[in-house]
Protein backbone atom coordinates (compact mmCIF):
# COMPACT_ATOMS: atom_id res chain seq x y z
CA UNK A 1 84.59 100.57 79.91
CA UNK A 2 84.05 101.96 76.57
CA UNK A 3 85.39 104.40 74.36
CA UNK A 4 82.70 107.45 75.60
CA UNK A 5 83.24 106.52 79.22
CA UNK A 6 87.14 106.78 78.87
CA UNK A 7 86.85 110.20 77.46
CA UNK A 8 83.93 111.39 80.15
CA UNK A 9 86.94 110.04 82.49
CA UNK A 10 89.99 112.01 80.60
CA UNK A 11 87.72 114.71 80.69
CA UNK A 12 87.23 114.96 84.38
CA UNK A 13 90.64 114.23 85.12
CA UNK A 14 91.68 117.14 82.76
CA UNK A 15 89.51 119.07 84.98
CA UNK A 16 90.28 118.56 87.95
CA UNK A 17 93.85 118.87 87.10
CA UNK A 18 92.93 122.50 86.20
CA UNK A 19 91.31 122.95 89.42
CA UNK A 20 94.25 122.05 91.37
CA UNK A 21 96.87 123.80 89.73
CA UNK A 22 95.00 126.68 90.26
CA UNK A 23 94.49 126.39 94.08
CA UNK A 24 98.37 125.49 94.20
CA UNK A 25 98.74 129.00 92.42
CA UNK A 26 96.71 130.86 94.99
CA UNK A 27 98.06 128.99 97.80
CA UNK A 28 101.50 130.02 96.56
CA UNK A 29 100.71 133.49 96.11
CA UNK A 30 98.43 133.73 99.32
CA UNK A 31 101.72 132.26 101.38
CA UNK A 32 104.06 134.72 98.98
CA UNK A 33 101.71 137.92 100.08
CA UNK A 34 101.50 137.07 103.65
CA UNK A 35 105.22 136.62 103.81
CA UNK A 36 105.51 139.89 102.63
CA UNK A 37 103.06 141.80 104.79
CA UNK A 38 102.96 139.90 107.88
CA UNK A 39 106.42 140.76 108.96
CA UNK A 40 104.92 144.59 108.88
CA UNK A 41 102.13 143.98 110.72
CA UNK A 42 103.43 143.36 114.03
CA UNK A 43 101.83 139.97 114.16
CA UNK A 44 103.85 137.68 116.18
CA UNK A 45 104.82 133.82 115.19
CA UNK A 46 103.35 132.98 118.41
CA UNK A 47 100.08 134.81 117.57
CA UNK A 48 99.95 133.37 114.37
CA UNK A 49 100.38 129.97 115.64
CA UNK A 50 97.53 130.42 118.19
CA UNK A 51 95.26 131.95 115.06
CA UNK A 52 96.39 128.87 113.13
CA UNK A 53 95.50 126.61 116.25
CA UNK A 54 91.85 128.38 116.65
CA UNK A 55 91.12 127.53 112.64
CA UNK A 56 92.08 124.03 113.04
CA UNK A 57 89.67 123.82 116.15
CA UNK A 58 86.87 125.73 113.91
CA UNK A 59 87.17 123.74 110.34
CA UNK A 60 86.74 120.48 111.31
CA UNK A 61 87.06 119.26 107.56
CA UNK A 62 90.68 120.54 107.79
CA UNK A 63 93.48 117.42 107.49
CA UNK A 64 95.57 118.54 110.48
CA UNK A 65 98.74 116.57 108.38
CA UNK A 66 98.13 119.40 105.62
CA UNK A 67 97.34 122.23 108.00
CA UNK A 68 100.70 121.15 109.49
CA UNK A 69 102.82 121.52 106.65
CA UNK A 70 101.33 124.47 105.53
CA UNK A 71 101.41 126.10 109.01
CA UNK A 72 105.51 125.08 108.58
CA UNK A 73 105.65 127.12 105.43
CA UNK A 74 103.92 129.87 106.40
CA UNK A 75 106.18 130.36 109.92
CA UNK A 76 109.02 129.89 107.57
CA UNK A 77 108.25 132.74 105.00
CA UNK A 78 107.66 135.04 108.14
């Protein structure tokens, strides 16, 4: 590789390392909000396990290991 490609490749990474800290941010937030309303709401755990349940049947691009974990820490925070 040279030199230029490296730093196209540093540059990307950089990037992308942007991007992802901030979807962890609004995943964390998103999560800290719901745990905060959701218990007002008058949703049930069971209902939102079924809602979680009908998404994973609708996104098909969804990894059902991640929608697993975070359906875990969403049930938790409620």
């Amino acid at each position: 590789m040279s030199e230029r490609d490296i730093n196209d490749l540093r540059n990307r990474i950089a990037i992308q390392d942007k991007v992802i800290e901030h979807l962890v941010i609004r995943s964390e937030l998103s999560l800290h909000l719901l745990s905060a309303v959701l218990p007002t709401s008058g949703l049930t755990s069971e209902s939102a396990k079924q809602k979680i349940e009908q998404f994973k049947c609708l996104s098909s691009a969804v990894s059902i290991e991640t929608l697993e974990i975070e359906k875990r820490k969403l049930l938790n925070a409620i």
